[in-house]
Protein backbone atom coordinates (compact mmCIF):
# COMPACT_ATOMS: atom_id res chain seq x y z
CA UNK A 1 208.47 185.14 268.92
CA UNK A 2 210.00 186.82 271.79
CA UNK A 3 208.93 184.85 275.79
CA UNK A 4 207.34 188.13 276.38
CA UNK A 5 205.19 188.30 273.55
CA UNK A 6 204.84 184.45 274.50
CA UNK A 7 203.49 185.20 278.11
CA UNK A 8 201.60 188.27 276.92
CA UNK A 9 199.81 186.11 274.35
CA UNK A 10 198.48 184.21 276.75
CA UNK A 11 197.45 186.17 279.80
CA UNK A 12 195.22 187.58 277.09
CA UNK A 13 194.37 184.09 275.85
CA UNK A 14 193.19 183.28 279.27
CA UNK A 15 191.30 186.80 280.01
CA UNK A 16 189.29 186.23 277.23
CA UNK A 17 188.56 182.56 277.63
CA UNK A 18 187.51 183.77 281.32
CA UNK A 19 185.11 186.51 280.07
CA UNK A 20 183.66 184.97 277.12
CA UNK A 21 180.71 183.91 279.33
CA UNK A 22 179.60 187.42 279.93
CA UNK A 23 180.44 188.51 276.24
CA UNK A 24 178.18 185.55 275.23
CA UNK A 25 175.10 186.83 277.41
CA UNK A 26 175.42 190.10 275.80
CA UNK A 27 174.67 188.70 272.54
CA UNK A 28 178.72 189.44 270.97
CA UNK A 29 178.48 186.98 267.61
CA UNK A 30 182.31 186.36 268.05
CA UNK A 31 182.35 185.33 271.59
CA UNK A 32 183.48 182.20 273.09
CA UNK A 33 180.93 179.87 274.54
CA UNK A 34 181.67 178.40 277.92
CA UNK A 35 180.26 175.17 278.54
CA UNK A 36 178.39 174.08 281.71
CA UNK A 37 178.46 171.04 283.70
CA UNK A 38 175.18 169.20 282.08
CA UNK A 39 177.02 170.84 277.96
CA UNK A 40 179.77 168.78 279.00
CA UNK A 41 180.41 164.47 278.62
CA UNK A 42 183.31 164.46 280.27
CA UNK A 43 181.43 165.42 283.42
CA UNK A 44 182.40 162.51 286.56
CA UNK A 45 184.66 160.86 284.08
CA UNK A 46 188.29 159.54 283.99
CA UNK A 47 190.36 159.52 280.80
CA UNK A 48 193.99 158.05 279.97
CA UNK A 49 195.54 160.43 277.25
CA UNK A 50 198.38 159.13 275.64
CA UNK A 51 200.49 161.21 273.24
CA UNK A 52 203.32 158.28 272.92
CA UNK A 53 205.58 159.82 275.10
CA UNK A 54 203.52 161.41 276.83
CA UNK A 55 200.99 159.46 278.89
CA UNK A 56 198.12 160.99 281.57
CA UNK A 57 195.14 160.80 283.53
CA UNK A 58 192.50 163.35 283.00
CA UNK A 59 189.85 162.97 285.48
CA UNK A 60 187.32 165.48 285.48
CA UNK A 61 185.05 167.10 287.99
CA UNK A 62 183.45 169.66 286.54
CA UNK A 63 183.30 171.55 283.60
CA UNK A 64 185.29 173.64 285.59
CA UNK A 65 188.25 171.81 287.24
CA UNK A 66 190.28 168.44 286.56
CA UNK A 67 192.93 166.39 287.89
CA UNK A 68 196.09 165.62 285.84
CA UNK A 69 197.88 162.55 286.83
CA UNK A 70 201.28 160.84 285.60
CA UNK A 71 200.81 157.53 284.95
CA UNK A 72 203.72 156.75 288.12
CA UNK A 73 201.49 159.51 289.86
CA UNK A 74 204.18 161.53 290.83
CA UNK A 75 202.86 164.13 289.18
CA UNK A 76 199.66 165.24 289.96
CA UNK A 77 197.60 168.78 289.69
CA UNK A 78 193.93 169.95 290.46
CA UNK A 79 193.69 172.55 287.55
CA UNK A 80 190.97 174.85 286.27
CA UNK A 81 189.68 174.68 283.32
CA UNK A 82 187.71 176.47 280.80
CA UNK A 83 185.79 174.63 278.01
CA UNK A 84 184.51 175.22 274.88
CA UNK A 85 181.52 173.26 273.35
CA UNK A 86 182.83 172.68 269.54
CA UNK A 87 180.19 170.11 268.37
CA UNK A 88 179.50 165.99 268.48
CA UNK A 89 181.15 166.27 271.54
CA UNK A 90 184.32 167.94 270.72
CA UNK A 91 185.83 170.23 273.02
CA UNK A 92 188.27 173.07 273.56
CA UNK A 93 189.55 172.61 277.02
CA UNK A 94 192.63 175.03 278.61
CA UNK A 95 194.29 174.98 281.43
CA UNK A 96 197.22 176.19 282.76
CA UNK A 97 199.41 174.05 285.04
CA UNK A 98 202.04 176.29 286.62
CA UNK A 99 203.02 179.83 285.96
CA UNK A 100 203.70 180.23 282.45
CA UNK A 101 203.00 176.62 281.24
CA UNK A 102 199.70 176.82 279.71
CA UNK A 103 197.91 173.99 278.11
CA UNK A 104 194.79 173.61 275.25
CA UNK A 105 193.37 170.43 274.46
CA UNK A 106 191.23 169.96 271.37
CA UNK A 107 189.76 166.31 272.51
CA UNK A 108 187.04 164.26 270.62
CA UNK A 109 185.76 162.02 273.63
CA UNK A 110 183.08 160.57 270.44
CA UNK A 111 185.45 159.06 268.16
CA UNK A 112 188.42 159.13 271.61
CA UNK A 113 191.16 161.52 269.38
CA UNK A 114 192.96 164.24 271.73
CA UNK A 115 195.50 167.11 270.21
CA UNK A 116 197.23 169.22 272.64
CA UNK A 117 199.06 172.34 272.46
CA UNK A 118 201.50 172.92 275.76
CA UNK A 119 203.11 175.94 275.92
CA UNK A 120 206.19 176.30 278.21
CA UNK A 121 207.77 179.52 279.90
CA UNK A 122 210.62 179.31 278.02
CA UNK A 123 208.57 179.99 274.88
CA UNK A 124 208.63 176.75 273.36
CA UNK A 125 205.63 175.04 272.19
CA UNK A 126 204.91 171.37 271.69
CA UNK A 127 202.04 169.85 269.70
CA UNK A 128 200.88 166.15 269.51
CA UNK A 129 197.60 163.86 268.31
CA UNK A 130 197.00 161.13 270.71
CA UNK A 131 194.35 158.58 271.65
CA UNK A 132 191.73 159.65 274.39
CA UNK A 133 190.19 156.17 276.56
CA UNK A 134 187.62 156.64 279.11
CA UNK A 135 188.90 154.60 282.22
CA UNK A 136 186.12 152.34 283.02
């Protein structure tokens, strides 16, 4: 698959993840849910996500924005996000973190399982399980 097709892919991802709300209030049986702030557990909580190699912070505001942290916290980002209700408190969430990286969680804060899907500008695509901790 070409970077174009790449990029193109997901501008489209995200203009339908953004739009799903209204396609959802006009009744469209394939439309995306969008969950609110009282659909969503995560809501006022910190989580350390750790992939093995990869190691973060997830500490979310809303159902609508997050902070990602590095666990030297060099690297840190206020990002918004878009989530999906799946079920037992499973959740889509995407983000993207710079122009042309774009991320998509699938995280299970119930039984504390995260997969992610990061998707870099140059095309490339990297997928990992990991463990998902709320930071108490």
């Amino acid at each position: 698959m070409s970077r174009l097709t790449v990029v193109a892919t997901f501008a489209l991802l995200s203009t339908v993840c953004l739009s799903s709300a209204v396609l959802a209030q006009s009744g469209d049986a394939h439309s995306v849910p969008i969950a609110k702030d009282s659909e969503f557990v995560a809501v006022g909580k910190s989580y350390n996500v750790d992939f093995g190699d990869q190691k973060f912070r997830l500490d979310f505001k809303s159902a609508k924005e997050m902070t990602f942290t590095s666990p030297d916290g060099k690297n840190k980002a206020d990002v918004a996000i878009v989530v999906t209700p799946i079920g037992n408190d499973v959740y889509m969430i995407y983000w993207s973190r710079r122009a042309g990286q774009h991320v998509v969680h699938v995280d299970d804060f119930k039984n504390g399982v995260a997969y992610t899907n990061i998707f870099l500008p140059d095309g490339t695509a990297t997928r990992a399980k990991g463990t998902l901790a709320e930071v108490k």
